[in-house]
Protein backbone atom coordinates (compact mmCIF):
# COMPACT_ATOMS: atom_id res chain seq x y z
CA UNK A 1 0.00 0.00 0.00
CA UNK A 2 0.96 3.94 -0.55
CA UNK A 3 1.34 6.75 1.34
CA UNK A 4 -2.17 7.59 0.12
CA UNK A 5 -3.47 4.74 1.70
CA UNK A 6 -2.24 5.40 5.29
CA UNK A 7 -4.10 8.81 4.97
CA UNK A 8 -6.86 7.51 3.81
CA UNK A 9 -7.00 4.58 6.60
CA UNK A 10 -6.85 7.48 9.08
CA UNK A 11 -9.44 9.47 7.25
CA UNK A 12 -11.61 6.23 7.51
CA UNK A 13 -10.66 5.68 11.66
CA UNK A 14 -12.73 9.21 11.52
CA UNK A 15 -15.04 8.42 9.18
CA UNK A 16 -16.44 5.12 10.72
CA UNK A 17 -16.28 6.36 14.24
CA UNK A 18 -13.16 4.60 15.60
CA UNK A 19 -11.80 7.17 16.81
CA UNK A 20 -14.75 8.80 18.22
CA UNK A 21 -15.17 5.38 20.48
CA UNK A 22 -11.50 5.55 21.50
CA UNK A 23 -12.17 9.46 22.83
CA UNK A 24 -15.42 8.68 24.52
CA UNK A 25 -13.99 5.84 26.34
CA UNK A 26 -10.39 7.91 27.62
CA UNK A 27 -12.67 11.39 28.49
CA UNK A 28 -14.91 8.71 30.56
CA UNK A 29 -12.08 8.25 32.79
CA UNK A 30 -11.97 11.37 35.66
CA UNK A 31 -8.24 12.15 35.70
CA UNK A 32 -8.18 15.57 37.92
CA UNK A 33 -3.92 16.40 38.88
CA UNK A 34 -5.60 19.45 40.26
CA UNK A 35 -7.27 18.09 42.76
CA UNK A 36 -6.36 15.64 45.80
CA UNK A 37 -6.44 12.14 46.20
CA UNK A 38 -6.57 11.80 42.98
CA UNK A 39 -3.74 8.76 42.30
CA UNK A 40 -5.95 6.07 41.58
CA UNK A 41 -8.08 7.68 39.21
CA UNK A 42 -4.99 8.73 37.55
CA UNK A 43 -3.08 4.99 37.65
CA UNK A 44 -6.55 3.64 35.96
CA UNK A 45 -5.75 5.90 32.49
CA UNK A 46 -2.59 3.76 32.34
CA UNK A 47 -3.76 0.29 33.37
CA UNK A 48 -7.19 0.38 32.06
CA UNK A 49 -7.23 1.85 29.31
CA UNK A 50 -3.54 3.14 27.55
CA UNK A 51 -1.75 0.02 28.76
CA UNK A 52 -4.54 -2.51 26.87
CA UNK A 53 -4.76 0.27 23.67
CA UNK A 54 -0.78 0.34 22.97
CA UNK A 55 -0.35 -3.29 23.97
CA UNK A 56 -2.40 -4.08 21.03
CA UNK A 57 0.01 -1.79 18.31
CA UNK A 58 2.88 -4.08 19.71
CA UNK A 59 4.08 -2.25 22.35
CA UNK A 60 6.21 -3.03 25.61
CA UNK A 61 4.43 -1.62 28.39
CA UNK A 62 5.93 -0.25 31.80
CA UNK A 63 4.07 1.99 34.76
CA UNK A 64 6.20 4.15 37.05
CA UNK A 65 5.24 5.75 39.61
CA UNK A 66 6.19 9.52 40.12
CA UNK A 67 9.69 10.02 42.42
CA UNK A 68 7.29 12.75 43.96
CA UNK A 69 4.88 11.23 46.45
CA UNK A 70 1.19 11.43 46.02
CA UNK A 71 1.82 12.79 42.26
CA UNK A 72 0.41 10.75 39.08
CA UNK A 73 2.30 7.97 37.41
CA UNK A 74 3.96 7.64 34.35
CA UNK A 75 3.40 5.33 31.17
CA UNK A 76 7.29 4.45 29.51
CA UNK A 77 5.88 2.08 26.47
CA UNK A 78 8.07 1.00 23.09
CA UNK A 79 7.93 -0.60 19.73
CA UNK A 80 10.96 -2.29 18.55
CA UNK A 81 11.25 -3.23 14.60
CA UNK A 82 14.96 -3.02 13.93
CA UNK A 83 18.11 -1.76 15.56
CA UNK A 84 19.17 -0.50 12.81
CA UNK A 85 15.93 1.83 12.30
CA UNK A 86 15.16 5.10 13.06
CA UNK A 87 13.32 5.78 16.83
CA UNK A 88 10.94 8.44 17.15
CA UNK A 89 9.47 9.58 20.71
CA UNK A 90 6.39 11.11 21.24
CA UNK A 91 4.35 12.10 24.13
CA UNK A 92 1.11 13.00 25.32
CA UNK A 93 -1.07 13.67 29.19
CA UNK A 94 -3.62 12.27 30.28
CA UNK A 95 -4.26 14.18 33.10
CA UNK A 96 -6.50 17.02 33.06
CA UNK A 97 -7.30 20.52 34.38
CA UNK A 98 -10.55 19.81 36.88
CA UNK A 99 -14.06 19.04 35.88
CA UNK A 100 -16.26 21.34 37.64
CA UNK A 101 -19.60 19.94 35.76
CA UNK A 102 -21.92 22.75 37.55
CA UNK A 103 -19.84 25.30 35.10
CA UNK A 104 -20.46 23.52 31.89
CA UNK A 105 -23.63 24.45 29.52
CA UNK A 106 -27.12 22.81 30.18
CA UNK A 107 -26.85 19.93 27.96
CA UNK A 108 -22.97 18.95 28.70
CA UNK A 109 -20.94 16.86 30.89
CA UNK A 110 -16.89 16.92 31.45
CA UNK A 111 -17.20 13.32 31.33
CA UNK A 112 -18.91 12.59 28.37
CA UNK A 113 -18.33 13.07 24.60
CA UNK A 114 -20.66 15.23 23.08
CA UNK A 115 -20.81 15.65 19.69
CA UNK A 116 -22.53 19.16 18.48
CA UNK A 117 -22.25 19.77 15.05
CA UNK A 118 -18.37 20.33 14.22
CA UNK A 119 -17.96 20.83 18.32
CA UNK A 120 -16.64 17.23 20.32
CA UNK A 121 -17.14 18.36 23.89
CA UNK A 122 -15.71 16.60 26.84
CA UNK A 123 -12.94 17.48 28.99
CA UNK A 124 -9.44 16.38 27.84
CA UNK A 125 -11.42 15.99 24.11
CA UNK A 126 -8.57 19.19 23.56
CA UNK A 127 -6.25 18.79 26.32
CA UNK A 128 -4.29 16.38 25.20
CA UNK A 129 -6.47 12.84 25.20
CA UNK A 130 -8.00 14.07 22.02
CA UNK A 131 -4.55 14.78 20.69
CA UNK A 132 -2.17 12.00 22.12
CA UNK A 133 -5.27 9.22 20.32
CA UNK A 134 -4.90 11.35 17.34
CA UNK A 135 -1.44 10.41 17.09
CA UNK A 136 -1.95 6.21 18.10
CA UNK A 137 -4.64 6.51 15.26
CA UNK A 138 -2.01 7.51 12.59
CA UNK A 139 0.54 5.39 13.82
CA UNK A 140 -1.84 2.26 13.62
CA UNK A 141 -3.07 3.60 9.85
CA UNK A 142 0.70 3.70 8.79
CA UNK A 143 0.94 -0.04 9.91
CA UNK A 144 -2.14 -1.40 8.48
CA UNK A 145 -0.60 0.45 5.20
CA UNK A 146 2.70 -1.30 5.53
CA UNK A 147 1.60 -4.93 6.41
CA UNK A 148 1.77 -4.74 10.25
CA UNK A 149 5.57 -2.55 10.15
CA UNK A 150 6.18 1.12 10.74
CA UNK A 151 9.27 1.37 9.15
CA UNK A 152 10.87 3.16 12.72
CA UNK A 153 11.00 2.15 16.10
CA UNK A 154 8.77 4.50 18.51
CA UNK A 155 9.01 5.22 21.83
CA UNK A 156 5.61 6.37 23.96
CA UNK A 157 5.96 8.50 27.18
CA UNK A 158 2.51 9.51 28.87
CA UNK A 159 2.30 11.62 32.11
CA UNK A 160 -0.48 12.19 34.47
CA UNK A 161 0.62 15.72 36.07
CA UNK A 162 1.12 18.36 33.33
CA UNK A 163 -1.37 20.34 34.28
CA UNK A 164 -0.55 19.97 37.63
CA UNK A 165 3.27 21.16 36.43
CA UNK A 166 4.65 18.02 35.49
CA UNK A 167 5.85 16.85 38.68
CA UNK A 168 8.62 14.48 38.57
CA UNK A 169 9.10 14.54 34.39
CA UNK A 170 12.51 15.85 34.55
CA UNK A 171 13.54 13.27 36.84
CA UNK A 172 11.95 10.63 35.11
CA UNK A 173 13.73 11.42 32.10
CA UNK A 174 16.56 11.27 33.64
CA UNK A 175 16.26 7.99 35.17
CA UNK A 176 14.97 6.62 32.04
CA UNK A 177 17.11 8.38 29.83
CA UNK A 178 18.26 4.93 28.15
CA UNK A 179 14.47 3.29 27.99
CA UNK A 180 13.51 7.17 26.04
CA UNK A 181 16.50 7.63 23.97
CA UNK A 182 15.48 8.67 20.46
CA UNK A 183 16.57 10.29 17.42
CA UNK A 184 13.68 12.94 17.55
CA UNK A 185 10.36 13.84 19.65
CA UNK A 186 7.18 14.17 17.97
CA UNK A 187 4.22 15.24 19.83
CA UNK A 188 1.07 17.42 19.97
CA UNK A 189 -0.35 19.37 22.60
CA UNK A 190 -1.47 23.12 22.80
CA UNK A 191 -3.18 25.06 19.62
CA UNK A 192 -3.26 25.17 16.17
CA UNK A 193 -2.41 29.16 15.02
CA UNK A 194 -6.04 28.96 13.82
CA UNK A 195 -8.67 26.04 13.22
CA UNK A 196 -8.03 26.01 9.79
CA UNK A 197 -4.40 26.14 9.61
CA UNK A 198 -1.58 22.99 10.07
CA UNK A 199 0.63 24.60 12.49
CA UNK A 200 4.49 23.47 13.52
CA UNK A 201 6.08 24.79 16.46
CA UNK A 202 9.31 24.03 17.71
CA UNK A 203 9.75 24.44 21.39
CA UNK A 204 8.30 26.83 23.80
CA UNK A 205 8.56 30.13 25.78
CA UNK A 206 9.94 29.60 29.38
CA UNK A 207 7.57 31.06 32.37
CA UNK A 208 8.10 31.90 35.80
CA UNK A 209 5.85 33.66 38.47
CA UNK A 210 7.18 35.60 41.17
CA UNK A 211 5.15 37.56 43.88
CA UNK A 212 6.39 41.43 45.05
CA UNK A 213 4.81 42.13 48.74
CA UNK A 214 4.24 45.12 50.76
CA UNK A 215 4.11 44.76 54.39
CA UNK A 216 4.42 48.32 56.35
CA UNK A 217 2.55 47.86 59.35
CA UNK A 218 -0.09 46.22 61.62
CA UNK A 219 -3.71 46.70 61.05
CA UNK A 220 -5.38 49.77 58.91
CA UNK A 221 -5.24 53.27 60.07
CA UNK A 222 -8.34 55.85 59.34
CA UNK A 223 -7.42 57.61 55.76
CA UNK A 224 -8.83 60.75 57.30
CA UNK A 225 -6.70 60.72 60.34
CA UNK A 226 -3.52 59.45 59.00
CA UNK A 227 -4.00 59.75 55.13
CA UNK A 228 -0.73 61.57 53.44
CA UNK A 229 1.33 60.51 57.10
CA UNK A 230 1.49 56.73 56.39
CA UNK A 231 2.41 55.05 53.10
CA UNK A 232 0.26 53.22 51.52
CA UNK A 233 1.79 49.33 50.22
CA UNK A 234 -0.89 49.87 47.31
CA UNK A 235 0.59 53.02 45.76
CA UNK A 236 4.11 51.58 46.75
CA UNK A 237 3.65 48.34 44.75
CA UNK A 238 2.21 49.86 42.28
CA UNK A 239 5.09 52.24 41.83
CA UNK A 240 7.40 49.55 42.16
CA UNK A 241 5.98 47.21 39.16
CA UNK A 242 5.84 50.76 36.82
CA UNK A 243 9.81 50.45 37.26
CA UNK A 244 9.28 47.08 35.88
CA UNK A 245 6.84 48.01 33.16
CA UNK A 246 5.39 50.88 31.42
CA UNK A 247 2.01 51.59 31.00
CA UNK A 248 2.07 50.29 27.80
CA UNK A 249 3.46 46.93 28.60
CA UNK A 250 6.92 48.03 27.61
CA UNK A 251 9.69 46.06 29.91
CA UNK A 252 11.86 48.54 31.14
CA UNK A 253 14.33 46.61 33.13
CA UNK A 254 17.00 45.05 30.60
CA UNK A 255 17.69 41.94 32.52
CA UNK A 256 14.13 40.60 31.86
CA UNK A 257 14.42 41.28 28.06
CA UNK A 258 15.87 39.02 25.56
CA UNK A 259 18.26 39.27 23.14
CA UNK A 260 17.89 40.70 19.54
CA UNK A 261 15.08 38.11 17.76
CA UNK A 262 16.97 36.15 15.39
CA UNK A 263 16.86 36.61 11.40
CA UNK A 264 15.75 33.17 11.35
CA UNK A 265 12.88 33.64 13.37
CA UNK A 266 12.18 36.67 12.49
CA UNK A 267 11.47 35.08 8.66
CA UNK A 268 9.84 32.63 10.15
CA UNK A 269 7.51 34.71 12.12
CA UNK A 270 6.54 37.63 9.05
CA UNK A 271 4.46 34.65 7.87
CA UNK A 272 2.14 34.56 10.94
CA UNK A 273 -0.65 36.61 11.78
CA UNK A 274 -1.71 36.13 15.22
CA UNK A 275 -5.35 36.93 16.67
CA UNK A 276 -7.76 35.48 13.11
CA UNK A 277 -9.94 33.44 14.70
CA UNK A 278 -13.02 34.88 15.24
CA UNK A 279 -13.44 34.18 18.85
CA UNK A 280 -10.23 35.80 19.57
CA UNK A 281 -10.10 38.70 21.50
CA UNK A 282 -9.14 42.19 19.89
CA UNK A 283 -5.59 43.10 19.66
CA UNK A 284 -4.38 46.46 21.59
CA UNK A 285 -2.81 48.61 19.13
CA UNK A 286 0.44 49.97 20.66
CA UNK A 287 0.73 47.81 23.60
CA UNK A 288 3.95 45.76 24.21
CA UNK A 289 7.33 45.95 22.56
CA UNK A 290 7.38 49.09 20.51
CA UNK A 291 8.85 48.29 16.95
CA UNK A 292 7.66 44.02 16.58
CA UNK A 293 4.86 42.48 14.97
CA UNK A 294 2.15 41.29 17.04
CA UNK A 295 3.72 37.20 16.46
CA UNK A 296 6.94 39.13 17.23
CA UNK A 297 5.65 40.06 20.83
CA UNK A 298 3.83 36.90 21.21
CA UNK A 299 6.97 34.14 19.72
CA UNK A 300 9.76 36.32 19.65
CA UNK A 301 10.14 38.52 22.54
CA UNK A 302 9.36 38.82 26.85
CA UNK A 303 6.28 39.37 28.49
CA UNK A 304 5.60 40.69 31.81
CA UNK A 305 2.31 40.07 33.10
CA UNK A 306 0.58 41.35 36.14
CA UNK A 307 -1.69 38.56 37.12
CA UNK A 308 -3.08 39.56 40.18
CA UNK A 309 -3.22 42.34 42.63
CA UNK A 310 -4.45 43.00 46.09
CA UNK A 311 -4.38 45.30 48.67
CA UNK A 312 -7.10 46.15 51.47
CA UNK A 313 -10.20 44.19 50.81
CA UNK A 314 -11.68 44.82 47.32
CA UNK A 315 -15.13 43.31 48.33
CA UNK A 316 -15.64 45.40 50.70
CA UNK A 317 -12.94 48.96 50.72
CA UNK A 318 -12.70 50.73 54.31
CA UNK A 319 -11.90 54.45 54.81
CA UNK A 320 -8.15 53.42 55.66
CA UNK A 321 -4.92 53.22 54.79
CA UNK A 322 -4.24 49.55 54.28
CA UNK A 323 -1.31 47.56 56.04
CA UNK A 324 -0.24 45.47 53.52
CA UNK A 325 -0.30 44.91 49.50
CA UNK A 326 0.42 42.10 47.26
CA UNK A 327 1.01 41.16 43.29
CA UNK A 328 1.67 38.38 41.25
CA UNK A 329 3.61 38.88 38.54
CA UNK A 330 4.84 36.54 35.56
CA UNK A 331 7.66 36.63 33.30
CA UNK A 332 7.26 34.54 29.55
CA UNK A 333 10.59 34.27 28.28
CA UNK A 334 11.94 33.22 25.26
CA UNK A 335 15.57 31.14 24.68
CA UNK A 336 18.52 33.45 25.63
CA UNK A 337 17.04 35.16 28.47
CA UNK A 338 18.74 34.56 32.04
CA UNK A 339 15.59 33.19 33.97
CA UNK A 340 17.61 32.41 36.92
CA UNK A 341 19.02 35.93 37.50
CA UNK A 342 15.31 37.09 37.05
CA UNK A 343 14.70 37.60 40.89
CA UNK A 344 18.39 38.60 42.02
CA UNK A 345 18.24 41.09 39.38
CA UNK A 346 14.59 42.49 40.47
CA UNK A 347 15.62 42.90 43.84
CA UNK A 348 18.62 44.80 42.19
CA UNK A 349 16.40 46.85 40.88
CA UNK A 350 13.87 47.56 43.39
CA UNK A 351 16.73 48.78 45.85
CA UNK A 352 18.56 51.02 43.36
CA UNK A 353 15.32 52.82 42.99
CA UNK A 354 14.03 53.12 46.45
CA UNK A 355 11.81 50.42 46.75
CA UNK A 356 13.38 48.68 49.42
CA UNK A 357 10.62 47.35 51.73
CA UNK A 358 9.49 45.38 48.35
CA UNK A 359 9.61 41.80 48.85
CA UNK A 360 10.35 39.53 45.92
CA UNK A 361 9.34 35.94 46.72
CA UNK A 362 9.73 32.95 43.93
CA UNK A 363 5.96 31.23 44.22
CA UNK A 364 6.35 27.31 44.31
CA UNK A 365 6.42 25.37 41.03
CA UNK A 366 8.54 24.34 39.06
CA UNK A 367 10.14 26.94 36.26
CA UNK A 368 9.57 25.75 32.29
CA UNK A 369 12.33 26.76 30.46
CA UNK A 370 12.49 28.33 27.37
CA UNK A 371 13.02 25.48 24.42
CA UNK A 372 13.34 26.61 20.51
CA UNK A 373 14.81 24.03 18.06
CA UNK A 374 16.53 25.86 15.33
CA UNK A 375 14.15 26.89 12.80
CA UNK A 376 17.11 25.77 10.12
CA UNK A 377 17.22 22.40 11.41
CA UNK A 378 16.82 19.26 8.77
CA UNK A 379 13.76 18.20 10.87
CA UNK A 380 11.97 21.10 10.20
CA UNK A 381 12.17 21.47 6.44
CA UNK A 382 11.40 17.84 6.01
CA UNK A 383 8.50 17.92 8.38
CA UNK A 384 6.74 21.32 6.83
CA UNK A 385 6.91 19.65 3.42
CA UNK A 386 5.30 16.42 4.60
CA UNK A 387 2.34 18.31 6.39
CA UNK A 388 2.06 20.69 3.02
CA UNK A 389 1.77 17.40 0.89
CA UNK A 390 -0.77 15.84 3.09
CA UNK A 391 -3.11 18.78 3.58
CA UNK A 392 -2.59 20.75 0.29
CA UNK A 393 -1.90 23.91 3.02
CA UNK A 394 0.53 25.33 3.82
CA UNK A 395 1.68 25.06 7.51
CA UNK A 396 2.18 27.75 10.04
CA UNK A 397 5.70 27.74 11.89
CA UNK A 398 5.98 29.00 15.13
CA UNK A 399 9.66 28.92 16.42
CA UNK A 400 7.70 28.16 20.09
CA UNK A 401 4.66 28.02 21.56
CA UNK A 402 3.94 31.71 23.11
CA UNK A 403 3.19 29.61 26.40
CA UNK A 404 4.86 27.27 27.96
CA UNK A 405 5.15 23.31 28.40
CA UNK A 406 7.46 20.80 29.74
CA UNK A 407 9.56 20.54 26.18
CA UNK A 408 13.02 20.81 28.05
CA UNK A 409 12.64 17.36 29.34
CA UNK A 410 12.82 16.57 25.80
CA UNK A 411 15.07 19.01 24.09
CA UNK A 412 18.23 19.63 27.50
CA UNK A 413 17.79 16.32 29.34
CA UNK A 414 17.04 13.91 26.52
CA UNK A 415 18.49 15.86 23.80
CA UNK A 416 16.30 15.50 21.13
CA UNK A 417 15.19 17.76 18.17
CA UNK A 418 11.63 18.36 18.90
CA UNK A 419 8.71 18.75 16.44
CA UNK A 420 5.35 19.64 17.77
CA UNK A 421 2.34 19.32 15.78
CA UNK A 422 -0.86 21.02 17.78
CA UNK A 423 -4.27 19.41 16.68
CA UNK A 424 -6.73 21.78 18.58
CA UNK A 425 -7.61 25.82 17.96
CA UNK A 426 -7.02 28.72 20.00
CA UNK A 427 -11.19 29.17 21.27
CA UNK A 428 -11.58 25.21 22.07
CA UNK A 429 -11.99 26.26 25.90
CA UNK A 430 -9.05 23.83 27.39
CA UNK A 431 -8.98 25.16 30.57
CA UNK A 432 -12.55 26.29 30.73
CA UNK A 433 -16.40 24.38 30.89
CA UNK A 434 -17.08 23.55 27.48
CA UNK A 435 -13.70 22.47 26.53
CA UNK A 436 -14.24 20.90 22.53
CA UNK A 437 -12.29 19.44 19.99
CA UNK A 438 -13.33 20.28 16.40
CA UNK A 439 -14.52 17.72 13.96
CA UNK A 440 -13.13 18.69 10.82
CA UNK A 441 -9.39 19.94 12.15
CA UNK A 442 -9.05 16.37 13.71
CA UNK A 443 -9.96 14.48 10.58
CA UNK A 444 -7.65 16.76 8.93
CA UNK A 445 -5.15 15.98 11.96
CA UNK A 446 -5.23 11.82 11.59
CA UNK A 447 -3.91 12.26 8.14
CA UNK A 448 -1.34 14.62 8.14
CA UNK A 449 0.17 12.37 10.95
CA UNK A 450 0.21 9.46 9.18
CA UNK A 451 1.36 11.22 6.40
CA UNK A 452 4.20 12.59 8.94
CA UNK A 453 4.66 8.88 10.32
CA UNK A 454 5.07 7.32 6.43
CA UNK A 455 7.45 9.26 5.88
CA UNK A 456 9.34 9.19 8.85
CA UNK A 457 9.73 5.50 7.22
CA UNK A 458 10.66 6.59 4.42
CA UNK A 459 12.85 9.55 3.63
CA UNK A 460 13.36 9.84 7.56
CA UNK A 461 16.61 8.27 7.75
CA UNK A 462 17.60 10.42 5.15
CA UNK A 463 17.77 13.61 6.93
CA UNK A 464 18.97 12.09 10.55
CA UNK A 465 22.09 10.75 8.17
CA UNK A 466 22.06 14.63 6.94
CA UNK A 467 21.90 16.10 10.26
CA UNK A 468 24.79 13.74 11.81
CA UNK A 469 26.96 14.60 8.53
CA UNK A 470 26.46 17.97 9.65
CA UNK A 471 27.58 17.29 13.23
């Protein structure tokens, strides 16, 4: 069989409903890292339903459980054809964000698949269930098209705590780093630029969150009596982040900018228009980076966000001067910025300038750092043109993801050149009630990986002997 085949297989898995029956049953399964006491529901995505679904593609299965205690386990599984084949690793959570059913439309339930015109609801239909199956579907197409072979050897690593941070990844890969060695990573999770659009990306922007805190005094003082006598922690913090950042979400402080954006990128980027779709939110002329595009500002370049801010009680203000105030700030960072200076250098900053009774506190959590495989690399060429000759479109490349995601496991501890192919859209409501995966897009999706996985088989070991020529 051809290359058009192993599309067309994974056009029929679609089709005929296969892989709607695959979702339904994975979205059935509660799988909450959010919320406590949550390990067995967690373990029973591996044993009872991933572990029986790969062992049937001819997979080796093993469960570990998480070096952090009371965190989900992990799923290391592989398919062996030939030692002297290519290996490809590819990844995928199965963990989701939390249910809260009361929140989702009349009509809807996290737990169940609902289909609704081109709209698949269910939690984890988006985030990443929906996308991880996508990827099992075209593998299994490309060996029904080749007699039972892939052609490569692939590796399979599922968590169950990304969007609890991915606790314990990074160790896991290291332990493991034999049982995951590969000679690239190709996975999905996160957004398509638009619904309509085959989108690439190629690491991801790094994020940290950092609190600054006012404390001045005990208890609040009467703003008539004492009003222009006492400072206030709200106008101090306030002050304080306006060093940071201007009023038009400018950075201001050079250690939390990044360097110059590459030409590379910068080529790369002039093709992307960011902010289509029609549920996206308006852009803000003039706000951010003066001088970039606005997939400059979002890909290319720092962010500073303010995500929260308190001070007194906003529920319910009294007529005095408050005692303490408090913000939550967030850096997005791209590759070449100096993430773990980012604090040293605020406080730096904030004394220079006479802001010396701010505190700056790192929040708990573990710190994503910024990924971004070379948007020259062999890989990337190779795989744009194989998406392009599946889909007839051409694909969006995004030199990262404007958030972040665990993709330095991959690309600093593993080493690996790292491909991500995103199969949802930026208004499928991940993190929200209603969360959907879109019918069309994911038809669209099954073939264009299989179309990635044939030729990974087939011209494949072409470019990995190209790359390792090149050193």
């Amino acid at each position: 069989m051809s290359r058009r085949d192993a599309i067309g297989l994974a056009h029929r898995h679609y089709d005929e409903g296969g892989f709607l029956a695959v979702l339904l049953e994975a979205v059935g399964l509660p799988t909450e890292s959010q919320a406590p006491g949550q390990g067995p529901a967690l373990a029973a995505y591996l044993t009872r339903f991933m572990t029986p679904l790969v062992s049937r593609l001819g997979f080796q299965v093993r469960l570990l459980d998480n070096p952090q205690e009371g965190r989900g386990p992990f799923l290391i599984a592989a398919r062996h054809e030939g030692d002297d084949l290519l290996t490809v690793l590819t990844y995928g959570h199965g963990d989701t964000v939390r249910n809260y059913p009361e929140q989702w439309r009349e009509g809807l339930h996290p737990l169940q698949v609902t289909v609704e015109g081109e709209r698949w609801y269910g939690r984890g239909t988006a985030d990443n269930k929906g996308q991880h199956l996508i990827n099992l579907g075209a593998l299994e197409a490309v060996m029904q098209a080749r007699g039972g072979k892939l052609g490569f050897n692939v590796k399979l690593l599922i968590e169950m705590g990304e969007e609890a941070g991915s606790p314990g990844l990074h160790e896991i890969c290291r332990r493991e780093a034999e049982a995951l060695s590969a000679d690239l990573l190709i996975a999905s999770d996160g957004p398509r630029l638009e619904a309509a659009r085959p989108t690439m990306f190629l690491g991801s922007r790094g994020g940290t969150t950092f609190e600054l805190v006012v404390n001045l005094r005990e208890g609040g003082h009467h703003s008539g009596n004492w009003g222009g006598l006492l400072r206030n922690p709200g106008t101090v913090l306030a002050n304080a982040i306006a060093t940071l950042v201007d009023g038009q979400g400018k950075i201001l402080l050079d250690a939390l900018r990044p360097p110059p954006i590459p030409a590379g990128v910068r080529a790369a980027l002039a093709d992307i228009t960011v902010g289509g779709d029609p549920n996206a939110p308006a852009i803000d002329e003039g706000w951010g980076e003066p001088g970039l595009s606005p997939a400059e500002r979002v890909f290319g370049w720092n962010t500073l966000e303010v995500l929260a801010f308190k001070c007194g009680d906003p529920d319910g203000p009294q007529n005095a001067v408050p005692p303490h105030a408090k913000a939550t700030l967030q850096l997005r960072f791209v590759v070449g910025t100096d993430w773990q200076g980012v604090l040293p250098a605020i406080r730096r900053h904030l004394d220079a300038n006479g802001f010396p009774m701010v505190e700056v506190r790192a929040t708990r959590g573990e710190v994503f750092r910024a990924t971004r495989l070379p948007v020259e690399d062999p890989w990337v060429t190779w795989a744009l043109s194989s998406i392009e000759e599946s889909t007839g479109k051409r694909p969006a490349l995004l030199p990262n993801l404007g958030g972040s995601l665990p993709n330095d496991a991959f690309s600093e501890i593993l080493r690996l050149p790292t491909l991500w192919v995103p199969h949802s859209y930026p208004a499928c409501a991940q993190h929200a009630p209603n969360e959907h995966l879109l019918g069309p897009p994911t038809r669209e999706a099954l073939g264009l990986m299989a179309g990635l996985f044939w030729d990974l088989g087939e011209t494949g070991p072409g470019v990995l002997a190209a790359r390792r020529a090149a050193g």
